[in-house]
N, C-alpha and C. Protein backbone atom coordinates (compact mmCIF):
# COMPACT_ATOMS: atom_id res chain seq x y z
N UNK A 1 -10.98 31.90 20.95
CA UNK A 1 -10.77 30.50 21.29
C UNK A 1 -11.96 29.98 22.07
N UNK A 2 -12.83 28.83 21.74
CA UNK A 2 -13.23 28.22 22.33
C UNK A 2 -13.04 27.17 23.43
N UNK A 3 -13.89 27.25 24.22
CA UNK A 3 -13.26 26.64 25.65
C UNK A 3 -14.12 25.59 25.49
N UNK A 4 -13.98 24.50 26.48
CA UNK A 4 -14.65 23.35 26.83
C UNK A 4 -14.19 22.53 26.05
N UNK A 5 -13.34 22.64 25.89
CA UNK A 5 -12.62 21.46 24.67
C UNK A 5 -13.90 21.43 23.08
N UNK A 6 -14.53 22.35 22.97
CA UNK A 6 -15.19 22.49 21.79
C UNK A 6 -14.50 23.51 20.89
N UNK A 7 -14.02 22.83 19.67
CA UNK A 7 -13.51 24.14 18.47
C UNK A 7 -14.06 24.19 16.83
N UNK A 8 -14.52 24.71 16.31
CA UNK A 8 -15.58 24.21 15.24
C UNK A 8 -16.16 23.00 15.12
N UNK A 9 -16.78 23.04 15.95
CA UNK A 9 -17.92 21.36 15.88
C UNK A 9 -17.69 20.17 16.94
N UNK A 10 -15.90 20.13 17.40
CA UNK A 10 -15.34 18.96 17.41
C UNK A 10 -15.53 19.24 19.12
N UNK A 11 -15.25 17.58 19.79
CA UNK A 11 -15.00 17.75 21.11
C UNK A 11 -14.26 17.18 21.61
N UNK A 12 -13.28 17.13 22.76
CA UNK A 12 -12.63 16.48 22.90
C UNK A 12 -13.00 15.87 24.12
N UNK A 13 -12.88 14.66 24.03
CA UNK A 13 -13.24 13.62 25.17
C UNK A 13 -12.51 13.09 26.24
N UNK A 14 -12.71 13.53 27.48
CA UNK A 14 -12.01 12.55 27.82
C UNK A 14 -11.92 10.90 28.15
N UNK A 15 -10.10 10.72 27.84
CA UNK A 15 -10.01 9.13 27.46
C UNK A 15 -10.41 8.39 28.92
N UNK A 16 -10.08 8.93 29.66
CA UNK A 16 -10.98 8.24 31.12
C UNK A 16 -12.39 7.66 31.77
N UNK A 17 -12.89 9.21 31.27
CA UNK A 17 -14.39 8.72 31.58
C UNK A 17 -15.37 9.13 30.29
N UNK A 18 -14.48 9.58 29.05
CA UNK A 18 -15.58 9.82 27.82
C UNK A 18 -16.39 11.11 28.25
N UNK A 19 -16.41 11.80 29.36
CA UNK A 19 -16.88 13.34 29.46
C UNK A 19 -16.57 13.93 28.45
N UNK A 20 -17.67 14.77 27.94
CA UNK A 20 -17.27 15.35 26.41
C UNK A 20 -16.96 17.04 26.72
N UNK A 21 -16.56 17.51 28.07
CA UNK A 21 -15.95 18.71 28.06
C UNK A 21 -13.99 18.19 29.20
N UNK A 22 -14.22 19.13 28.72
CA UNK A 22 -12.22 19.38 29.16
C UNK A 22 -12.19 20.85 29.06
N UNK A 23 -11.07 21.38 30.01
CA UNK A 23 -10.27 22.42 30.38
C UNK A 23 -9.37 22.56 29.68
N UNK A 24 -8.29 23.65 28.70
CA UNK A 24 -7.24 23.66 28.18
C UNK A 24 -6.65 24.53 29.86
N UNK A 25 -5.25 23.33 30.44
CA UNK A 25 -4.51 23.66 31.04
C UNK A 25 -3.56 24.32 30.91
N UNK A 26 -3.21 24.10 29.48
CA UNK A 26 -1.64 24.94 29.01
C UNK A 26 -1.49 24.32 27.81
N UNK A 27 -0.97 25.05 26.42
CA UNK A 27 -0.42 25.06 25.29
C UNK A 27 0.66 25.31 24.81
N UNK A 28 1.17 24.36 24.30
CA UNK A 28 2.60 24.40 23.64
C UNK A 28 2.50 24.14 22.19
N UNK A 29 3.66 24.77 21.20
CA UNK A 29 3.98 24.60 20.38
C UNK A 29 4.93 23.54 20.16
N UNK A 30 5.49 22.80 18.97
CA UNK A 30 5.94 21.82 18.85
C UNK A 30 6.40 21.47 17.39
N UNK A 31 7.51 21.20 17.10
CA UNK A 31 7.92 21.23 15.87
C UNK A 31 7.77 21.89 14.98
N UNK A 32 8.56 23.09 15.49
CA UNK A 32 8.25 24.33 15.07
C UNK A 32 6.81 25.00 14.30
N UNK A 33 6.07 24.60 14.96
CA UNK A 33 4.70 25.42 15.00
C UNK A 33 4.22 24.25 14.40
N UNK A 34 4.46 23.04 13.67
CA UNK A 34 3.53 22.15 13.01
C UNK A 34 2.58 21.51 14.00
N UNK A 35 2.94 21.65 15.31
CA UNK A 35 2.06 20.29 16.79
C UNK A 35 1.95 21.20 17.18
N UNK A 36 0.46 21.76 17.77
CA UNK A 36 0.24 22.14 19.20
C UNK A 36 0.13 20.94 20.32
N UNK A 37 0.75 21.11 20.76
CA UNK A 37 0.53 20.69 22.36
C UNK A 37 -0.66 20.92 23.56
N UNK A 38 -1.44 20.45 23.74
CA UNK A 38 -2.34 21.08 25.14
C UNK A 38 -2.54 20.05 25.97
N UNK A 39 -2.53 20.38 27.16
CA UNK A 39 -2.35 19.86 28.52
C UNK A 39 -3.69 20.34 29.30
N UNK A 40 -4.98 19.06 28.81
CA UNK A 40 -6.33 19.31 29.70
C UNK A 40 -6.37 18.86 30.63
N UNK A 41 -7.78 19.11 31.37
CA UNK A 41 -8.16 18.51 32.63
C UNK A 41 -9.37 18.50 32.13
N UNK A 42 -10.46 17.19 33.23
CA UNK A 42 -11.60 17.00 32.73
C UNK A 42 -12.17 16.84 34.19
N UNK A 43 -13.22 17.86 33.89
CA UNK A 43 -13.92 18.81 35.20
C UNK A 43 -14.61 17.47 35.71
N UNK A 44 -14.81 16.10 35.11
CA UNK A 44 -15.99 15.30 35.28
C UNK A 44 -15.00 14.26 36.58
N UNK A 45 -14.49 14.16 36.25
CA UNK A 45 -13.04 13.06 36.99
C UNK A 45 -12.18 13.55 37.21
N UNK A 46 -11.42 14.77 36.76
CA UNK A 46 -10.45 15.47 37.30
C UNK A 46 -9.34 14.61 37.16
N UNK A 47 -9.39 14.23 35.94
CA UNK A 47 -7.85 13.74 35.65
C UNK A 47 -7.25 14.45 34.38
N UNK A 48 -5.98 14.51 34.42
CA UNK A 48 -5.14 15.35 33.48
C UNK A 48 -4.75 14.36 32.00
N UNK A 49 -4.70 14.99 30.50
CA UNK A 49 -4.50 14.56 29.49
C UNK A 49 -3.21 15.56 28.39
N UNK A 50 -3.07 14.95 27.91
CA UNK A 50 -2.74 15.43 26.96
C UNK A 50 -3.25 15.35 25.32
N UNK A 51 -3.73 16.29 24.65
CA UNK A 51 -3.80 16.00 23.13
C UNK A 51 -2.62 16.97 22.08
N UNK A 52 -2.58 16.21 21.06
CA UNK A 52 -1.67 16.87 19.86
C UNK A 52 -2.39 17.31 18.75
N UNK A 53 -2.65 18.58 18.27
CA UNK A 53 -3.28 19.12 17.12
C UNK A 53 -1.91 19.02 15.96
N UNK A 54 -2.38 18.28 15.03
CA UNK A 54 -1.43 18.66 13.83
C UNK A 54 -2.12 19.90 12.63
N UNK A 55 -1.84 19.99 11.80
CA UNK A 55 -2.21 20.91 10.50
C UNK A 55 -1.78 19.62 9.44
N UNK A 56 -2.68 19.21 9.22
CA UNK A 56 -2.78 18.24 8.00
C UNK A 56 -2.53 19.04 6.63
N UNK A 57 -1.56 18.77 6.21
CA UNK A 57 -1.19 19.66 4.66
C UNK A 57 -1.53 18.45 3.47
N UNK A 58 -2.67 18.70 2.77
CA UNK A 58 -3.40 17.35 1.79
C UNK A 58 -2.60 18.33 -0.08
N UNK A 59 -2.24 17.53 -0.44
CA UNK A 59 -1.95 17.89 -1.99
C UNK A 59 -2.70 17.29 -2.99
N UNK A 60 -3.55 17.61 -3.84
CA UNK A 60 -4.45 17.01 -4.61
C UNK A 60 -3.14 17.31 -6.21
N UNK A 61 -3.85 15.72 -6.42
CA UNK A 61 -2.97 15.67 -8.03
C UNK A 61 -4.01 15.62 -9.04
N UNK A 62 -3.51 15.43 -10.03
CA UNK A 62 -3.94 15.50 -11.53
C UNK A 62 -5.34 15.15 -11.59
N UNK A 63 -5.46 13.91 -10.89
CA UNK A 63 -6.62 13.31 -11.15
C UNK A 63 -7.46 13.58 -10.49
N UNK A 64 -7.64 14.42 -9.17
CA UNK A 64 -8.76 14.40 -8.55
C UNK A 64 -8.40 14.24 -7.08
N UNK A 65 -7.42 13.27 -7.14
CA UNK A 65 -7.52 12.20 -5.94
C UNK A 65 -6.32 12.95 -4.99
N UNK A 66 -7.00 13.08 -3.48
CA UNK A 66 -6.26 13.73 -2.20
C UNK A 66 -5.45 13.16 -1.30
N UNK A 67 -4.41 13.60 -1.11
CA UNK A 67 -3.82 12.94 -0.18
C UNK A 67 -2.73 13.45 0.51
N UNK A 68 -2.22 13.07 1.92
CA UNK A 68 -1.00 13.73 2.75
C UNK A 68 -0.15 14.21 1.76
N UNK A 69 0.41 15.37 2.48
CA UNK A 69 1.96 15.59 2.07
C UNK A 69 2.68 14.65 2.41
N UNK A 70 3.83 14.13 1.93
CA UNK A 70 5.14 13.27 2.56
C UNK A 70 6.67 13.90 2.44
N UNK A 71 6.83 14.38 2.91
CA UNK A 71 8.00 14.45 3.24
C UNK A 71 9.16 12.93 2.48
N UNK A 72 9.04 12.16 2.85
CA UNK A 72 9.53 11.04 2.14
C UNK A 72 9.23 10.75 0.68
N UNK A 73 8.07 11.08 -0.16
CA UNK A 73 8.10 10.68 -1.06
C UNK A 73 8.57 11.95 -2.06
N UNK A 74 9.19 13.01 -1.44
CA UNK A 74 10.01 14.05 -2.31
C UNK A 74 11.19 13.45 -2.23
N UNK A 75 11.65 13.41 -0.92
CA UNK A 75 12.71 12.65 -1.21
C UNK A 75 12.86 11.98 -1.86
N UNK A 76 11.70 10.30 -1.75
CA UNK A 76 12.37 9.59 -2.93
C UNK A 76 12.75 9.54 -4.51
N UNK A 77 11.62 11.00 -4.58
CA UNK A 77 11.80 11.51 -6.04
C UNK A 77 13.07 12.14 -6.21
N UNK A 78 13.29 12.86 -5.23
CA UNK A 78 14.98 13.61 -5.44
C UNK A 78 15.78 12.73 -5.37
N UNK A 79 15.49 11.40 -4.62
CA UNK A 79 17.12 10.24 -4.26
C UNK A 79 17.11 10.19 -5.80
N UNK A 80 15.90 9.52 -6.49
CA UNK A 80 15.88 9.24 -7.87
C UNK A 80 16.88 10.04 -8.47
N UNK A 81 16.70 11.11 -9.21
CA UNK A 81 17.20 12.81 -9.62
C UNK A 81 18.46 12.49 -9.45
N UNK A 82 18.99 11.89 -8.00
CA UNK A 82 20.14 12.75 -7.60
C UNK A 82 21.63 11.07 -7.84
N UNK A 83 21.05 10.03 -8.35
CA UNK A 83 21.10 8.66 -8.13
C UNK A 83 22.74 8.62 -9.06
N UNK A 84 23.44 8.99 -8.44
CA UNK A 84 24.81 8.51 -9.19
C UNK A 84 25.92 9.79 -8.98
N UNK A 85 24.73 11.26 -8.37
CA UNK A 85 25.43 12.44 -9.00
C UNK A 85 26.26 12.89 -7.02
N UNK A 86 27.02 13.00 -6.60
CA UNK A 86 27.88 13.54 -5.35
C UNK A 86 26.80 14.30 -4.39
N UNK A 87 25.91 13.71 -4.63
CA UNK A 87 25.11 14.37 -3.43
C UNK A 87 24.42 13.62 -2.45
N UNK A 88 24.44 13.88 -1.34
CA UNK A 88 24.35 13.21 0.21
C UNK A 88 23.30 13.27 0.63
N UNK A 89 22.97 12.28 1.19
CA UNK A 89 21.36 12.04 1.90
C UNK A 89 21.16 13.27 2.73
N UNK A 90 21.54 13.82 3.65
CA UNK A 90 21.78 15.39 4.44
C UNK A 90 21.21 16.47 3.29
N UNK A 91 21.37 16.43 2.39
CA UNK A 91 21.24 17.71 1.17
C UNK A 91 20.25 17.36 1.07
N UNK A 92 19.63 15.95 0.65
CA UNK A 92 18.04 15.74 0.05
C UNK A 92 17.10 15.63 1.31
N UNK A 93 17.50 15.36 2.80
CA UNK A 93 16.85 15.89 3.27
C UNK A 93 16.02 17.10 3.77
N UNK A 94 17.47 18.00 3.78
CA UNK A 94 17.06 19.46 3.78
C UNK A 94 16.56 20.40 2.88
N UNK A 95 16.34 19.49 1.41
CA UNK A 95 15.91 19.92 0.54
C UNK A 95 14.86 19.78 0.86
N UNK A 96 13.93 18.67 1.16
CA UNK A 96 12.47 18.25 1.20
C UNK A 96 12.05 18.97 2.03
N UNK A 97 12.87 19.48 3.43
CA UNK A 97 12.31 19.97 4.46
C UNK A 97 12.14 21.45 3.94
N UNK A 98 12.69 21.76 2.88
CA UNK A 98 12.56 23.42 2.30
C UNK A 98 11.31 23.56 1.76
N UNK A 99 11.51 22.35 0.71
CA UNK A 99 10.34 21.87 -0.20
C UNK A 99 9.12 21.85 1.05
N UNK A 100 8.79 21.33 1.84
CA UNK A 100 7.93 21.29 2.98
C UNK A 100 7.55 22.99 3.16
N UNK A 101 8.58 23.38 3.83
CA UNK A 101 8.60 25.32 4.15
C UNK A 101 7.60 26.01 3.17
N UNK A 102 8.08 25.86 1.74
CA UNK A 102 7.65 26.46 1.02
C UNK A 102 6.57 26.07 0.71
N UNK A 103 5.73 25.14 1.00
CA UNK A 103 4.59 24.78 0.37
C UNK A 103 3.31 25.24 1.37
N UNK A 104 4.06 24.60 2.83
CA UNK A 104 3.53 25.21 4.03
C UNK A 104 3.05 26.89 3.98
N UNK A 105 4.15 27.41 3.79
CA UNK A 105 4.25 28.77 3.70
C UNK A 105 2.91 29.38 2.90
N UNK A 106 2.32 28.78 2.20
CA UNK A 106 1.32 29.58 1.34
C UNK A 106 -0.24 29.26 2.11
N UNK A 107 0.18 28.86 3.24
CA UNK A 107 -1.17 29.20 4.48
C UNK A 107 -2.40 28.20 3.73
N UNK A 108 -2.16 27.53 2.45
CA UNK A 108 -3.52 26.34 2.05
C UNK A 108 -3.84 24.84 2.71
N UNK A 109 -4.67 24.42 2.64
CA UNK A 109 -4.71 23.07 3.41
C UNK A 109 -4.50 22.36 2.28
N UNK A 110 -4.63 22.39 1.10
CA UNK A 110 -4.42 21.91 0.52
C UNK A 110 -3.89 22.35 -0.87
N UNK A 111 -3.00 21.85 -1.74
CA UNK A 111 -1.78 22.11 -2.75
C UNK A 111 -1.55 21.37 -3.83
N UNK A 112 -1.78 22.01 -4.90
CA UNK A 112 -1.81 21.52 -6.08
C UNK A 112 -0.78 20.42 -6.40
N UNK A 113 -0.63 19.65 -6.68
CA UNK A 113 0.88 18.76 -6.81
C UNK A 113 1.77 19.67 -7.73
N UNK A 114 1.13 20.19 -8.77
CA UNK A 114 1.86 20.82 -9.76
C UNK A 114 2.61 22.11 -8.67
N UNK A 115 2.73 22.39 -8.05
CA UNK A 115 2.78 23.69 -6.80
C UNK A 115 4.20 22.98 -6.17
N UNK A 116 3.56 21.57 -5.66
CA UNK A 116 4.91 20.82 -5.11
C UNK A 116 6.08 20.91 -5.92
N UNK A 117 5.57 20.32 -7.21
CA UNK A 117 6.90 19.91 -8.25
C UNK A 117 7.14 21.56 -8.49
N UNK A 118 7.00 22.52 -8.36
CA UNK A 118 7.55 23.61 -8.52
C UNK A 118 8.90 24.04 -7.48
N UNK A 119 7.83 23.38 -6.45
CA UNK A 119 8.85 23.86 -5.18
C UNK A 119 10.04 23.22 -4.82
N UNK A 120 9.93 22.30 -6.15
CA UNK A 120 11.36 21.29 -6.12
C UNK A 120 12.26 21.66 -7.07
N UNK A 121 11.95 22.17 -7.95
CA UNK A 121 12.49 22.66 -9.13
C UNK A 121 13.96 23.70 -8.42
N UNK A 122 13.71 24.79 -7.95
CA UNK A 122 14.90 25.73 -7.66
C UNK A 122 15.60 25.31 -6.32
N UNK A 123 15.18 24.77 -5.50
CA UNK A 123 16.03 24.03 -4.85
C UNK A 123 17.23 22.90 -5.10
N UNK A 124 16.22 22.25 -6.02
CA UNK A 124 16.89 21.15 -6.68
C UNK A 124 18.34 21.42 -7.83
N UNK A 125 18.01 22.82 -8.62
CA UNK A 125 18.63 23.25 -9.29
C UNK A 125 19.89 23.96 -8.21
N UNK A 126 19.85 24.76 -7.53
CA UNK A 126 21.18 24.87 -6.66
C UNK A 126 22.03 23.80 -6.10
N UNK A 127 21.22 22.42 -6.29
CA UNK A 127 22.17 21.41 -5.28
C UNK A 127 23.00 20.67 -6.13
N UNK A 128 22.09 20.62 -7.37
CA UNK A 128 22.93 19.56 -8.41
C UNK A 128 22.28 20.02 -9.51
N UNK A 129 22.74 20.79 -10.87
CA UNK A 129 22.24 20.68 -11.94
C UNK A 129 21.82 19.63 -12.79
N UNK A 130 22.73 18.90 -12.81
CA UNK A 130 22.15 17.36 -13.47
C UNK A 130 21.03 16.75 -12.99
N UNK A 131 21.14 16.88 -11.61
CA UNK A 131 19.67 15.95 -11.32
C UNK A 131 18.53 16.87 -11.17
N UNK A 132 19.00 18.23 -11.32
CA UNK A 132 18.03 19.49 -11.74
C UNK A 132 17.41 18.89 -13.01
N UNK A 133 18.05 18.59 -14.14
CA UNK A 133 17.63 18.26 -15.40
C UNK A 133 17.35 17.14 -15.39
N UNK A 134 17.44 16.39 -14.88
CA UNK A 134 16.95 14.62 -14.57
C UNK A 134 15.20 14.88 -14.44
N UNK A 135 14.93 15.46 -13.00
CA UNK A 135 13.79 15.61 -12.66
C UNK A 135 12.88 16.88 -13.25
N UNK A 136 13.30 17.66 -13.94
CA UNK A 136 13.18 18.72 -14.64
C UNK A 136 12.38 18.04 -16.27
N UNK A 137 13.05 16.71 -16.63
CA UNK A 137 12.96 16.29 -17.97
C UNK A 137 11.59 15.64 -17.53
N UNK A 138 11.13 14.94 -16.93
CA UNK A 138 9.90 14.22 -16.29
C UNK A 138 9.10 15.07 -15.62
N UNK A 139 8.97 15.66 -14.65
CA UNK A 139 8.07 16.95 -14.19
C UNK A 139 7.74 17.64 -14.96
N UNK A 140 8.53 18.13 -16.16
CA UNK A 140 7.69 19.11 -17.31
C UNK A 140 7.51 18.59 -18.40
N UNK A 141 7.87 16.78 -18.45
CA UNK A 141 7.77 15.97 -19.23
C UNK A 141 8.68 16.15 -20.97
N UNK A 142 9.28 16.78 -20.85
CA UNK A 142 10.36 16.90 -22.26
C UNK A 142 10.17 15.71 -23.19
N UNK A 143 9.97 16.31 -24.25
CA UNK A 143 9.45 15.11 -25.33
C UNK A 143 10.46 15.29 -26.72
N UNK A 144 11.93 16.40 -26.52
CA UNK A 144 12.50 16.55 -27.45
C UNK A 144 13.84 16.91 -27.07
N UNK A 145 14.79 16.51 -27.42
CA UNK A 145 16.39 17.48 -27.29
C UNK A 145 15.83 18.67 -27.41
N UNK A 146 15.67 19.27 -28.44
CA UNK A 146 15.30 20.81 -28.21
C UNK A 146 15.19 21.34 -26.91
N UNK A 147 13.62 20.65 -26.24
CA UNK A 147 13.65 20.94 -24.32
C UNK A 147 14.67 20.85 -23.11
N UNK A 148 15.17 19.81 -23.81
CA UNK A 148 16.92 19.34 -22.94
C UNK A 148 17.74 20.91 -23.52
N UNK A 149 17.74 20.72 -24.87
CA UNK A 149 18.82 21.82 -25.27
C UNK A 149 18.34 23.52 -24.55
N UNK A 150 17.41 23.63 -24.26
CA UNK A 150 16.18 24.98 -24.03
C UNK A 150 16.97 25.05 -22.66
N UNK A 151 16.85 24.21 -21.64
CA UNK A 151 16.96 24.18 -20.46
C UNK A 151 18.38 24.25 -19.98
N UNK A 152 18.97 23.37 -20.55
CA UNK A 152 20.61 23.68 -20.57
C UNK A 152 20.79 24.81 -21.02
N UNK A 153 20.56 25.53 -22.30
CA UNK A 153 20.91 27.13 -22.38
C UNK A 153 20.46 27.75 -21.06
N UNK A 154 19.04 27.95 -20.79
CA UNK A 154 18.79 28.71 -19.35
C UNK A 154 19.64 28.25 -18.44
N UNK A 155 20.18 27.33 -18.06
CA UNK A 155 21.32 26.77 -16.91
C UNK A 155 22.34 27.72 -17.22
N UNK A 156 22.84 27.26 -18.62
CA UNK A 156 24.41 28.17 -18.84
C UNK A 156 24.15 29.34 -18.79
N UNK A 157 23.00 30.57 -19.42
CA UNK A 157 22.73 31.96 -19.14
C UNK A 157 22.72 32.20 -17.65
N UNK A 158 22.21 31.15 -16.93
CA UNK A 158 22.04 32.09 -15.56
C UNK A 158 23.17 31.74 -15.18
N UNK A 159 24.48 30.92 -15.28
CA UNK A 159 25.76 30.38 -14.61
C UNK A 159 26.38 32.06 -15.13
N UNK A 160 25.93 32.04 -16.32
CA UNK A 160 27.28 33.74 -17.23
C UNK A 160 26.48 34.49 -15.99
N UNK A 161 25.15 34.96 -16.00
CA UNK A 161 24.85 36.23 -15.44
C UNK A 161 24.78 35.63 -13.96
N UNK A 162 25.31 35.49 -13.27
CA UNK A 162 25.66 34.99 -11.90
C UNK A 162 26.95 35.11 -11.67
N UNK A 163 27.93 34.83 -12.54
CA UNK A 163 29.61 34.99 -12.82
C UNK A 163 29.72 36.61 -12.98
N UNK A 164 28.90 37.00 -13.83
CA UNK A 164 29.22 38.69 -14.47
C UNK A 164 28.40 39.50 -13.41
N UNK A 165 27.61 38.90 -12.18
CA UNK A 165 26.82 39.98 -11.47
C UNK A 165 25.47 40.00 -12.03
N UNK A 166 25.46 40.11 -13.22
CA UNK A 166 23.98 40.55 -14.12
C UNK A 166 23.11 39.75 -13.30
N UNK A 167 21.82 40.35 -13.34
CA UNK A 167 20.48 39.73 -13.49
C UNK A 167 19.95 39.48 -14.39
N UNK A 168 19.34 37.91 -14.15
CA UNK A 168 18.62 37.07 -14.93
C UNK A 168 17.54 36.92 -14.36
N UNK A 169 16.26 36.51 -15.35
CA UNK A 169 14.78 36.19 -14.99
C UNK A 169 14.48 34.70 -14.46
N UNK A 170 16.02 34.18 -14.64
CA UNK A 170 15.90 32.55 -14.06
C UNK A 170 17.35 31.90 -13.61
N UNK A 171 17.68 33.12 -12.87
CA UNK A 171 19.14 32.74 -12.54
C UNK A 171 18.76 32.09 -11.08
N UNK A 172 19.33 31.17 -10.94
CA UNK A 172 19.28 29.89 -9.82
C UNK A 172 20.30 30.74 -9.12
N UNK A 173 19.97 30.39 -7.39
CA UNK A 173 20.96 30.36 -6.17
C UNK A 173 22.25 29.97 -6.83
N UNK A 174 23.49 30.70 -6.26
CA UNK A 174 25.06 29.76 -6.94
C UNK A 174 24.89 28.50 -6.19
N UNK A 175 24.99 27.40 -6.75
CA UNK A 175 25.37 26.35 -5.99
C UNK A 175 27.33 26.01 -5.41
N UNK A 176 27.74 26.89 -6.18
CA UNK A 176 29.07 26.96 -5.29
C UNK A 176 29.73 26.04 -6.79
N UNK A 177 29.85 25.73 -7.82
CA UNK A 177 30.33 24.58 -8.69
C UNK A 177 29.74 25.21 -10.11
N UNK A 178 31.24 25.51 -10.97
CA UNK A 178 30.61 25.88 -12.44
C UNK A 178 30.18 24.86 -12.80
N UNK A 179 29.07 25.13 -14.11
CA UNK A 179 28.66 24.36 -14.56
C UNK A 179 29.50 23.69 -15.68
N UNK A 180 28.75 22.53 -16.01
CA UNK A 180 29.99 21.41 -17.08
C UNK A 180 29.41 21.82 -18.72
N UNK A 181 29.96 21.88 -19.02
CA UNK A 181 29.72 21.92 -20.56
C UNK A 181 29.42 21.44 -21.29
């Protein structure tokens, strides 16, 4: 760890008198590890600050073009998905926040979109099959019944081998609800 408020390149200033060194007084974690917390002092004026380090998680799409993760705009893709079918704003939140976990989890600063829409896929499929196949038909873009019909068989195989114990190569979490026919 670098001291003086210098950490690859950057400095931190203080907002008082613009002195470009500071003391780390104490560090905290913060939303569950996403915020550090630190509590400086600045040797020049000797007044106390606080700064917040985030971990910027950027997802690059199709085209090139970079940008934040959102948390909100999975959601609004799942409200979409989920738009008629018994499922509660609480579920699609904690979905996104999984969806978040898991994307987090692979230690990159930045994440393929195609990576995201993955990480929505088996979540999504335990909460509601239908809007599994809603967002399932557009994310992998289905251009035929056949793909509808493809996907619904894999639904009903992994519902039998989930009922019978067996293992499947794409058997989904039980969501607690047979599937409809």
């Amino acid at each position: 760890m670098l001291s003086g408020g210098a950490r690859k390149g950057f400095t931190v200033r203080c907002p008082y008198c613009r002195h470009a060194d500071s003391r780390v007084v104490d560090s905290r974690e913060a939303d569950d590890g996403q915020l550090i917390r630190r509590r400086r002092s600045c040797p020049e004026c000797g007044k106390r600050f606080t700064t917040v380090e985030e971990a910027i998680l950027a997802v690059v799409k199709r085209s090139g073009v970079t940008e934040p993760f959102s948390r909100a705009k999975i959601m609004s893709g799942v409200r979409k998905a989920c738009q008629g079918r018994p499922v509660d704003e609480d579920s699609i939140a904690l979905l996104a926040q999984k969806v978040e976990e898991t994307v987090r989890a692979k230690g990159a600063a930045e994440v393929p979109s195609h990576e995201v829409g993955l990480a929505i896929l088996a979540p999504l499929r335990d909460l509601d099959q239908v809007a599994y196949l809603r967002f399932a038909s557009v994310y992998k873009s289905f251009d035929s019944l056949d793909e509808f019909e493809k996907e619904i068989s894999a639904l009903r195989e992994a519902a039998i081998a989930r009922e019978t114990g067996a293992r499947h190569p794409v058997t989904p979490r039980s969501s607690g609800r047979a599937p409809r026919a």
